[in-house]
C-alpha atoms as a PDB file:
ATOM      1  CA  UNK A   1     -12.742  22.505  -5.636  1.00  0.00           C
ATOM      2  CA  UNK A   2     -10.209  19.758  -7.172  1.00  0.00           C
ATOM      3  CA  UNK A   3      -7.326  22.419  -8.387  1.00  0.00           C
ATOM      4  CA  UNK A   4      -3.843  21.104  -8.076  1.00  0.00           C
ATOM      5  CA  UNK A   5      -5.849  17.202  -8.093  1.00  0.00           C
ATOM      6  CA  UNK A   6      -4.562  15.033 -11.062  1.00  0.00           C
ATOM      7  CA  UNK A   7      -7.785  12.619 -11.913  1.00  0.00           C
ATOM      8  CA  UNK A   8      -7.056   9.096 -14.066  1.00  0.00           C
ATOM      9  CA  UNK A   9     -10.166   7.687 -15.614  1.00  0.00           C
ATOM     10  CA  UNK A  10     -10.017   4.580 -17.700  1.00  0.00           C
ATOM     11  CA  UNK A  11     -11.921   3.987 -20.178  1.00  0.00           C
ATOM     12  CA  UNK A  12     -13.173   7.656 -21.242  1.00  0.00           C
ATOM     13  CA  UNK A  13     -13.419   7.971 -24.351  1.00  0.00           C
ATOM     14  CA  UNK A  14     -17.179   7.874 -24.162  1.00  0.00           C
ATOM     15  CA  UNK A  15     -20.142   6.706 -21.908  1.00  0.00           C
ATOM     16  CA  UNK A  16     -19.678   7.381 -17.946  1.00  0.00           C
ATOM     17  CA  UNK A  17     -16.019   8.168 -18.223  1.00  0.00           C
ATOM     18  CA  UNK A  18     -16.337  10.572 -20.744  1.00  0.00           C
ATOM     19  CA  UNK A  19     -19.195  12.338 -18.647  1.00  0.00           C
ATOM     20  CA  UNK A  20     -16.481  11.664 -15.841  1.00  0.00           C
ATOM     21  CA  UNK A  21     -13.594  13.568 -17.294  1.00  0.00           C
ATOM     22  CA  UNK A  22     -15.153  16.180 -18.656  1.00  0.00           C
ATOM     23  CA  UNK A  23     -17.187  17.084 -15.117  1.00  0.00           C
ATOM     24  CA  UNK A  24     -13.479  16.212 -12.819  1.00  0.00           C
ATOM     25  CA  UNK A  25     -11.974  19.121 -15.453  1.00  0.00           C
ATOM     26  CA  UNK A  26     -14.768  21.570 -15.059  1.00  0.00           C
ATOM     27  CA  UNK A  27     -13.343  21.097 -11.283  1.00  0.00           C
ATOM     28  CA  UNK A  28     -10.287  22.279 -11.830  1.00  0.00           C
ATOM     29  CA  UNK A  29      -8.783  18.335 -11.662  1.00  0.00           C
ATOM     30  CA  UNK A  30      -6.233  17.804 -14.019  1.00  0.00           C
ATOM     31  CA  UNK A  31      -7.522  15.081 -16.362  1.00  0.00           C
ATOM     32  CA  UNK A  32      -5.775  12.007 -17.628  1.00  0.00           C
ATOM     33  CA  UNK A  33      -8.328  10.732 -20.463  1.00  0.00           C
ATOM     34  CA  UNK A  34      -7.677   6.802 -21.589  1.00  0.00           C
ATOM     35  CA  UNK A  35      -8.685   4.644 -23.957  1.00  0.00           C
ATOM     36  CA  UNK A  36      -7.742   1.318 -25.556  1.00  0.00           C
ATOM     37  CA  UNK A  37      -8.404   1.427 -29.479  1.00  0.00           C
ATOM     38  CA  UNK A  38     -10.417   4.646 -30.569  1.00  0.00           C
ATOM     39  CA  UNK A  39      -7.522   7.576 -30.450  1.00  0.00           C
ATOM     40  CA  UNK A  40     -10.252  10.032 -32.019  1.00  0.00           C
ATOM     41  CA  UNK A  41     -12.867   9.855 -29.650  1.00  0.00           C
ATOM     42  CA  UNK A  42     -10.446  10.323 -27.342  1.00  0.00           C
ATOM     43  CA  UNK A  43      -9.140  13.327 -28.948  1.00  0.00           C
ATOM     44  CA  UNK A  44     -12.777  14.873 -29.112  1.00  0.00           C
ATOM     45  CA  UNK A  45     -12.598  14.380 -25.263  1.00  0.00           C
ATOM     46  CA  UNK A  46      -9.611  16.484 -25.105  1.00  0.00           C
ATOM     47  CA  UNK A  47     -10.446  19.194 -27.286  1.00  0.00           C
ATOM     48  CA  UNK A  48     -14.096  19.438 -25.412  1.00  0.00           C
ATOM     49  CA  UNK A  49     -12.005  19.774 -22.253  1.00  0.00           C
ATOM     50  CA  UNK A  50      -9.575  21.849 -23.333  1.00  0.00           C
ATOM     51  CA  UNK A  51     -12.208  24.915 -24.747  1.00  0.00           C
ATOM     52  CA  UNK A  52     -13.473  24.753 -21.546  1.00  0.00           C
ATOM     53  CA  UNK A  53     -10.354  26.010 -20.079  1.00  0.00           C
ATOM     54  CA  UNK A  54      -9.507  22.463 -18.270  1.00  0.00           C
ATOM     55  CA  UNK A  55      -6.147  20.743 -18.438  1.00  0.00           C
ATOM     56  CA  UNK A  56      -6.277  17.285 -20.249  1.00  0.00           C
ATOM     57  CA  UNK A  57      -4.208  14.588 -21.965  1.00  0.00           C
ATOM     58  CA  UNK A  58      -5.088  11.371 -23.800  1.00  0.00           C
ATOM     59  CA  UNK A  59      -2.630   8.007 -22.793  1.00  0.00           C
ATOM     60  CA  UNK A  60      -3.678   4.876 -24.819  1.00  0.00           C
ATOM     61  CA  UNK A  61      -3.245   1.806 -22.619  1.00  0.00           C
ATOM     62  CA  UNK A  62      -5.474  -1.478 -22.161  1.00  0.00           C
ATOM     63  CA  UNK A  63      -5.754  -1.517 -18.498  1.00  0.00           C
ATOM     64  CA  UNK A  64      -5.815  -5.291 -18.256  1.00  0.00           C
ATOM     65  CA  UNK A  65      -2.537  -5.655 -18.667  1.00  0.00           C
ATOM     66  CA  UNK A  66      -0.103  -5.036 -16.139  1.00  0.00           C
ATOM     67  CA  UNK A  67       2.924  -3.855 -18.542  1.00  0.00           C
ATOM     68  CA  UNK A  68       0.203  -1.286 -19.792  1.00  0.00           C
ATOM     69  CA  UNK A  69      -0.993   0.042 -16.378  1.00  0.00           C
ATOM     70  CA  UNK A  70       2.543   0.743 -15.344  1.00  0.00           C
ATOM     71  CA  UNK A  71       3.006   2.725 -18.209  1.00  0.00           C
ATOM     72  CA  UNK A  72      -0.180   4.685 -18.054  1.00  0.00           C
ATOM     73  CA  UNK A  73       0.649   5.497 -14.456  1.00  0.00           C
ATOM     74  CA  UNK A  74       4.204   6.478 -15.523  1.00  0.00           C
ATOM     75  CA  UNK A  75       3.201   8.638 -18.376  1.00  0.00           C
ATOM     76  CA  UNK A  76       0.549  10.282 -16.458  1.00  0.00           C
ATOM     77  CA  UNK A  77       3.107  11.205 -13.308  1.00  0.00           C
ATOM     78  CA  UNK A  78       5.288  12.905 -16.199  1.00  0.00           C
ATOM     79  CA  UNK A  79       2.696  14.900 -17.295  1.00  0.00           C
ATOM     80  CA  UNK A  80       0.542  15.584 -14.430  1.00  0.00           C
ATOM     81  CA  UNK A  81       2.309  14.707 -11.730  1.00  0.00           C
ATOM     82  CA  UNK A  82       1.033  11.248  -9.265  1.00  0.00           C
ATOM     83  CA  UNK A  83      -2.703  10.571  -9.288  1.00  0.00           C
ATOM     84  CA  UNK A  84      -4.537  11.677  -6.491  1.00  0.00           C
ATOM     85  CA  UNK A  85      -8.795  10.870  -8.445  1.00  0.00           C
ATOM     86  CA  UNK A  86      -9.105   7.078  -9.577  1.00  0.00           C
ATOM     87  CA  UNK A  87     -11.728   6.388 -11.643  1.00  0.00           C
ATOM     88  CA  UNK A  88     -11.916   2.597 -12.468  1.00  0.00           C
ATOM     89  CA  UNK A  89     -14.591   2.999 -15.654  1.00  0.00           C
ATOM     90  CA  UNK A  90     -13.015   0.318 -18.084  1.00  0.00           C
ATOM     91  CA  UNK A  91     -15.589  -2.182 -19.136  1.00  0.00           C
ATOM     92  CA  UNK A  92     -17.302  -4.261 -21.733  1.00  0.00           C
ATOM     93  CA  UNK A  93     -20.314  -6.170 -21.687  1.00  0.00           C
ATOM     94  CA  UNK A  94     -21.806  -9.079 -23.914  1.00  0.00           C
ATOM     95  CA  UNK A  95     -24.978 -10.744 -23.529  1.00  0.00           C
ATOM     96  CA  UNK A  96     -24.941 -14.076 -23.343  1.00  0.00           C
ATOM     97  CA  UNK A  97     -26.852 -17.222 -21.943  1.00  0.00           C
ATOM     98  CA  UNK A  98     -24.532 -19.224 -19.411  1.00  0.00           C
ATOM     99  CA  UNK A  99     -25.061 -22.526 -21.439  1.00  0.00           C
ATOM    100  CA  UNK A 100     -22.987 -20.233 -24.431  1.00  0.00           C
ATOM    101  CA  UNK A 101     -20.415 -19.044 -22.378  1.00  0.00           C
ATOM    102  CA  UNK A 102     -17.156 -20.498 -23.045  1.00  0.00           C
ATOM    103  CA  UNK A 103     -13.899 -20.200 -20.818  1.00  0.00           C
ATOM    104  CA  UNK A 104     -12.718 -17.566 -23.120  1.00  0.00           C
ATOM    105  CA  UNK A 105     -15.660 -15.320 -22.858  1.00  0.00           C
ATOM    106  CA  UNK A 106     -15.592 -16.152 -19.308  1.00  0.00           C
ATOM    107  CA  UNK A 107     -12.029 -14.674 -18.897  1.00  0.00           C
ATOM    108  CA  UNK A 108     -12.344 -11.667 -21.280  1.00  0.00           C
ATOM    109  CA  UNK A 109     -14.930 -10.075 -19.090  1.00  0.00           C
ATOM    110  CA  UNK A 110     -13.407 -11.111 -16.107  1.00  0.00           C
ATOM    111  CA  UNK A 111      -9.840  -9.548 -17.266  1.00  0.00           C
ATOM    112  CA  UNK A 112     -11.343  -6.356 -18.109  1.00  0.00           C
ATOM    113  CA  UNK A 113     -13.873  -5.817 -15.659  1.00  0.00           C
ATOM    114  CA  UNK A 114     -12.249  -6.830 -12.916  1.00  0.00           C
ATOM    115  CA  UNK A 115      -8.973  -7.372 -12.455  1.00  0.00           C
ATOM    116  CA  UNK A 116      -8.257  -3.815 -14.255  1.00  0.00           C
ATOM    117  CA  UNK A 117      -9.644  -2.640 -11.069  1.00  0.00           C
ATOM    118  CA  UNK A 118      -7.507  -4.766  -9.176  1.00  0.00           C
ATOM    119  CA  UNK A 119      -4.377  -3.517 -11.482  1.00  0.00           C
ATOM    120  CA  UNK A 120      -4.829   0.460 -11.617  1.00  0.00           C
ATOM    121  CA  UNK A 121      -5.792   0.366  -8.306  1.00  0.00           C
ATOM    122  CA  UNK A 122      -3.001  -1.117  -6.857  1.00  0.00           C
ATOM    123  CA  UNK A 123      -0.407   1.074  -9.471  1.00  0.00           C
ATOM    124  CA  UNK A 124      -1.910   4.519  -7.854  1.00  0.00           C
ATOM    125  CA  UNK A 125      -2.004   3.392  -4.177  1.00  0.00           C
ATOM    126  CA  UNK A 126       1.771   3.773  -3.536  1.00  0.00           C
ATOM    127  CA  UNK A 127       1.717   7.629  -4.186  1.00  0.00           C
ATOM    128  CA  UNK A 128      -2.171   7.672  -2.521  1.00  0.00           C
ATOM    129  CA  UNK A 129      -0.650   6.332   0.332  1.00  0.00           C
ATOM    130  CA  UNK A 130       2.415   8.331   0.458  1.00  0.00           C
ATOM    131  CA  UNK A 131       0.340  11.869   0.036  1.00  0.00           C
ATOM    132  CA  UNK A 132      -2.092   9.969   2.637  1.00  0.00           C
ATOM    133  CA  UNK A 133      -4.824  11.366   0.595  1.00  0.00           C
ATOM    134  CA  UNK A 134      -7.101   9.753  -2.464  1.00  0.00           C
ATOM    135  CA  UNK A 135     -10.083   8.795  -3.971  1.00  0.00           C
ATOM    136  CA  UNK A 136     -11.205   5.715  -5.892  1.00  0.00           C
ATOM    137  CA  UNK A 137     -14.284   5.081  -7.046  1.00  0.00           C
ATOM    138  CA  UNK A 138     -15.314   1.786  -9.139  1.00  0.00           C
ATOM    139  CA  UNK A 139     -18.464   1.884 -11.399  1.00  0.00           C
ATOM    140  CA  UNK A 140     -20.392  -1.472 -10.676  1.00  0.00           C
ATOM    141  CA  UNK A 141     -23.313  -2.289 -11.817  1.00  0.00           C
ATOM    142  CA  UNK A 142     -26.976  -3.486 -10.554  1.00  0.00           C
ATOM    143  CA  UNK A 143     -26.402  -6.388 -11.977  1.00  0.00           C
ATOM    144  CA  UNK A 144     -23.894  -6.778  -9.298  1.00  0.00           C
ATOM    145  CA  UNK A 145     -27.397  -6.767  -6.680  1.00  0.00           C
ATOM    146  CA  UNK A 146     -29.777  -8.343  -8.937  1.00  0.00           C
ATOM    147  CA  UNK A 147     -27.902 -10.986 -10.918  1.00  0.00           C
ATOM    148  CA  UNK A 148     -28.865  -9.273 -14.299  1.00  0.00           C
ATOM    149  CA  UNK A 149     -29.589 -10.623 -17.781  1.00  0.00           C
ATOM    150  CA  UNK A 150     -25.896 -10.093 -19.285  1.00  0.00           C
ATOM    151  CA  UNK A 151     -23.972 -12.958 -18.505  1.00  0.00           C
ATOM    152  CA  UNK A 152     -22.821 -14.709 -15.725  1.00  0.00           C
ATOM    153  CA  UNK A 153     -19.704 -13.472 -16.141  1.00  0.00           C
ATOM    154  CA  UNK A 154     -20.806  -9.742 -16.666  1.00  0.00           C
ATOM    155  CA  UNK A 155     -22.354 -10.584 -13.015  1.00  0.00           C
ATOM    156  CA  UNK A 156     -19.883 -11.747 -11.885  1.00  0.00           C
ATOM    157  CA  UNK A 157     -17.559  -8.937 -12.877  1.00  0.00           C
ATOM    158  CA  UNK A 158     -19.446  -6.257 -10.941  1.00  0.00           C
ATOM    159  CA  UNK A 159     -19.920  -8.077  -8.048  1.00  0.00           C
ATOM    160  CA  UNK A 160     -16.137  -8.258  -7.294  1.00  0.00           C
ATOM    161  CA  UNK A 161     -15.946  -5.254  -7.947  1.00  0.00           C
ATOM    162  CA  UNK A 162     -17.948  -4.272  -5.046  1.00  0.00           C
ATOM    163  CA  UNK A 163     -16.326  -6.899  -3.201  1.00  0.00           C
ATOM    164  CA  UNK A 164     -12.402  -5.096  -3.915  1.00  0.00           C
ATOM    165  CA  UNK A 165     -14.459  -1.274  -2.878  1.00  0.00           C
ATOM    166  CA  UNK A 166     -15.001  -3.087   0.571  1.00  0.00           C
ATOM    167  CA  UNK A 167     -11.778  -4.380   0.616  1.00  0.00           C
ATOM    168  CA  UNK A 168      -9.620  -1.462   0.104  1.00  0.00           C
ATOM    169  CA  UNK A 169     -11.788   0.666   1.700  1.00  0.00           C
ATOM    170  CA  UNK A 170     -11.400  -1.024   5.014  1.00  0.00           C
ATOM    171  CA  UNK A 171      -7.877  -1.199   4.676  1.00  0.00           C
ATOM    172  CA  UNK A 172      -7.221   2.039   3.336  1.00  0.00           C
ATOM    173  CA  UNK A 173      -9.801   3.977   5.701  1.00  0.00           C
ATOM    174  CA  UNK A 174      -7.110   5.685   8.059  1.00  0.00           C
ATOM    175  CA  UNK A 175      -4.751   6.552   5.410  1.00  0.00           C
ATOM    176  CA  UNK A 176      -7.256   9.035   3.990  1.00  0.00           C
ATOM    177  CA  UNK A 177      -8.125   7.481   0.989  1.00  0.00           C
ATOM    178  CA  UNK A 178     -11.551   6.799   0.306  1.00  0.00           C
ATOM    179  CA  UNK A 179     -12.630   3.624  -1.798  1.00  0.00           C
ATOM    180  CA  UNK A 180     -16.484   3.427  -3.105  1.00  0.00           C
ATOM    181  CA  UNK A 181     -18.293   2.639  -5.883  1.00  0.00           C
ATOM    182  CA  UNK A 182     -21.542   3.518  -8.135  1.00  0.00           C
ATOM    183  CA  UNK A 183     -24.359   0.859  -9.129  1.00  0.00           C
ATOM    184  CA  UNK A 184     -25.788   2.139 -12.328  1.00  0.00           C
ATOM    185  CA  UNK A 185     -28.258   0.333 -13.955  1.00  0.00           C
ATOM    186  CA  UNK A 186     -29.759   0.880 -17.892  1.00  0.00           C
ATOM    187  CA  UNK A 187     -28.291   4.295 -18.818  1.00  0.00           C
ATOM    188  CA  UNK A 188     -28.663   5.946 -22.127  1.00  0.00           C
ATOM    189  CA  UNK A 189     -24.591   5.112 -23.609  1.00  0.00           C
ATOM    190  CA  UNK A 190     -23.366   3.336 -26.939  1.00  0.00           C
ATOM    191  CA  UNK A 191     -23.414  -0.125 -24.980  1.00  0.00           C
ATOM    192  CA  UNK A 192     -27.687   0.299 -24.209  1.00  0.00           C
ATOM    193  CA  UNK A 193     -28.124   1.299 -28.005  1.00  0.00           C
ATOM    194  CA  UNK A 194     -26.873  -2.258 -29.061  1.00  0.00           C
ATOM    195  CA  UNK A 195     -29.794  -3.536 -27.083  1.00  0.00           C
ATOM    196  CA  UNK A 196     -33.544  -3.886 -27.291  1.00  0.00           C
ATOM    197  CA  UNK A 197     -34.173  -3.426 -23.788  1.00  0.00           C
ATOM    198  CA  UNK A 198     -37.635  -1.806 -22.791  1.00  0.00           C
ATOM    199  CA  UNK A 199     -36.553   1.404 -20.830  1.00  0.00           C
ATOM    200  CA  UNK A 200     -40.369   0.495 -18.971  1.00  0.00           C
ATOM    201  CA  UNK A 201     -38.238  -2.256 -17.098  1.00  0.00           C
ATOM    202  CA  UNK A 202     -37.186   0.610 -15.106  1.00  0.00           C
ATOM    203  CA  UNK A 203     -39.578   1.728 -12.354  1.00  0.00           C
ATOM    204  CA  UNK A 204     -39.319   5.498 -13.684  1.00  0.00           C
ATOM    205  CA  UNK A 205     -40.301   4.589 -16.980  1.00  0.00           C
ATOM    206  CA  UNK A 206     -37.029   5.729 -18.577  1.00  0.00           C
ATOM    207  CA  UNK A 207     -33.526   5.260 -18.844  1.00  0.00           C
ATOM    208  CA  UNK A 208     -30.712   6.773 -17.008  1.00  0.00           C
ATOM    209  CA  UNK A 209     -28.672   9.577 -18.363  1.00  0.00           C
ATOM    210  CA  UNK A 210     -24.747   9.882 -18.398  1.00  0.00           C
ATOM    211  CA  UNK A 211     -25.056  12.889 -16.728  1.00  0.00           C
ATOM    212  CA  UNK A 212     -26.765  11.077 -13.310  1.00  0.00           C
ATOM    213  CA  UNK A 213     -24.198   8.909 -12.810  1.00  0.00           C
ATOM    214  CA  UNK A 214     -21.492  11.089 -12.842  1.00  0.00           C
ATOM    215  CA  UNK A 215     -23.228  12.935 -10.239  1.00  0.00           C
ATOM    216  CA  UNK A 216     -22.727  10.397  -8.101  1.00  0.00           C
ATOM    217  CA  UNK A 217     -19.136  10.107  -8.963  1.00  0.00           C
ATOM    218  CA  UNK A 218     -18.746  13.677  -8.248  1.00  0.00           C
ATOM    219  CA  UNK A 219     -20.080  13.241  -4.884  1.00  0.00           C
ATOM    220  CA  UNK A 220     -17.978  10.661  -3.840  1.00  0.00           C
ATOM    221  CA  UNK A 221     -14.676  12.215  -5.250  1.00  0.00           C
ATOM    222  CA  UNK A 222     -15.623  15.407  -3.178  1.00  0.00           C
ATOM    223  CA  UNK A 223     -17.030  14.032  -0.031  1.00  0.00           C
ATOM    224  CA  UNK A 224     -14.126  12.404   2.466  1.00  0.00           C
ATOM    225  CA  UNK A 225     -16.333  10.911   4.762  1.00  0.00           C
ATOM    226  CA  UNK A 226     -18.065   8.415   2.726  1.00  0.00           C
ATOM    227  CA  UNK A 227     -16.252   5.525   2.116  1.00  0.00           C
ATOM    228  CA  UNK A 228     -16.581   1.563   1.502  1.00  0.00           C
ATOM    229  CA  UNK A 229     -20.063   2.540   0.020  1.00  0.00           C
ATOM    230  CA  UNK A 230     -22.400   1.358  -3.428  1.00  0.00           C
ATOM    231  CA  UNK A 231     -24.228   4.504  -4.647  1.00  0.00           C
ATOM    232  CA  UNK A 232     -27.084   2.513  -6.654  1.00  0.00           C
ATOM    233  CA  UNK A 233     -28.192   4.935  -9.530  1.00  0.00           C
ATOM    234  CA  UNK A 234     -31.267   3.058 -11.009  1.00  0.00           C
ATOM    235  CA  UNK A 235     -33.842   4.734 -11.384  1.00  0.00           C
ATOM    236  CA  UNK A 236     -36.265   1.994  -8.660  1.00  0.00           C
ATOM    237  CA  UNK A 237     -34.989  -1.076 -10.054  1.00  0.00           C
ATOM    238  CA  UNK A 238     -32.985  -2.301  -7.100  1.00  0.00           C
ATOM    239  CA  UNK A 239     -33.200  -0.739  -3.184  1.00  0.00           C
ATOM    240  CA  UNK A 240     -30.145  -1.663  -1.124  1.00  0.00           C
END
């Protein structure tokens, strides 16, 4: 279905963008995995691929900074060839009251929620719009709907990031390249284990898997008529 596609997805080194890779490779996509800091998860994400019979490579970059996301776009052109499958995973979280939140933690979530979207996006478009053919799709949040418990900023975060997927989606709509995003809400990854959230907040009575979301990101990547949309995987928390 996605042979001859070259697929970047930050951040997957584990969670949703690991789940990511892995299924865009079982697709025949060639897979650019990347991560910031842990080189051997990474690696395990590579050699899973790779004895599956996909095609895979690991580029370390911190896709909040611009000298970074050049590089990770140039590196992955050398080795792939231009990215056709964005998928803007990157993300951290931290809970936090808003009295505690300080400019700092204000801007660290902010940086690498959101404007990493804003940067990768805008480093794959030229090719995108060359080809006159893509697909980008941002994982949001509920929180983004709802307003959350996080943080304000964590809120924030997700909401622009909805807010950019209607942007570039309108703009982008006749050029071929489609622009969406996916609203998960409480899935089972290494950033829910940290918590002591009740899964029984969720109307199902469970959590999420990895495995459901990227089923949504699947659909979106193969579908080229859907575009500018939130897929909100959550289980009965929010309808939208």
């Amino acid at each position: 279905m996605l042979k001859g596609k070259v697929a970047l997805i930050t951040g997957s080194s584990r969670g949703i963008g690991k789940g990511a890779a892995i299924e865009l490779a079982k697709s025949g996509a060639s897979v650019v995995i990347n991560y910031i800091a842990d080189k051997s998860a990474a690696e395990s994400v590579l050699k899973e691929i790779n004895s599956g019979g996909g095609r895979a490579c690991i580029i370390q970059a911190d896709v909040s900074k611009p000298g970074d996301v050049e590089r990770l776009v140039i590196e992955s052109a050398h080795t792939f060839g231009d990215i056709d499958i964005l998928i803007n995973n990157a993300g951290i979280a931290k809970i936090q009251s808003f009295e505690k939140v300080s400019e700092s933690d204000w801007d660290e979530i902010i940086r690498v929620n959101l404007k990493s979207v804003f940067l990768v996006t805008n480093a794959v478009l030229p090719t995108m719009r060359k080809r006159r053919w893509g697909r980008i799709v941002n994982i949001s949040s509920v929180a983004a709907h709802t307003g959350g418990l996080v943080s304000p900023q964590y809120t924030a975060s997700k909401a622009g990031i909805i807010g950019l997927t209607r942007y570039y989606a309108n703009v982008l709509v006749r050029e071929r390249i489609t622009v969406n995003a996916v609203a998960p809400a409480l899935i089972e990854t290494d950033m829910l284990k940290n918590t002591k959230i009740d899964p029984k907040l969720i109307p199902l009575g469970r959590f999420g898997t990895i495995d459901e979301v990227v089923s949504a990101v699947m659909f979106l990547v193969q579908n080229g008529f859907v575009t500018g949309q939130t897929i909100d995987v959550n289980g009965g928390l929010y309808f939208h």
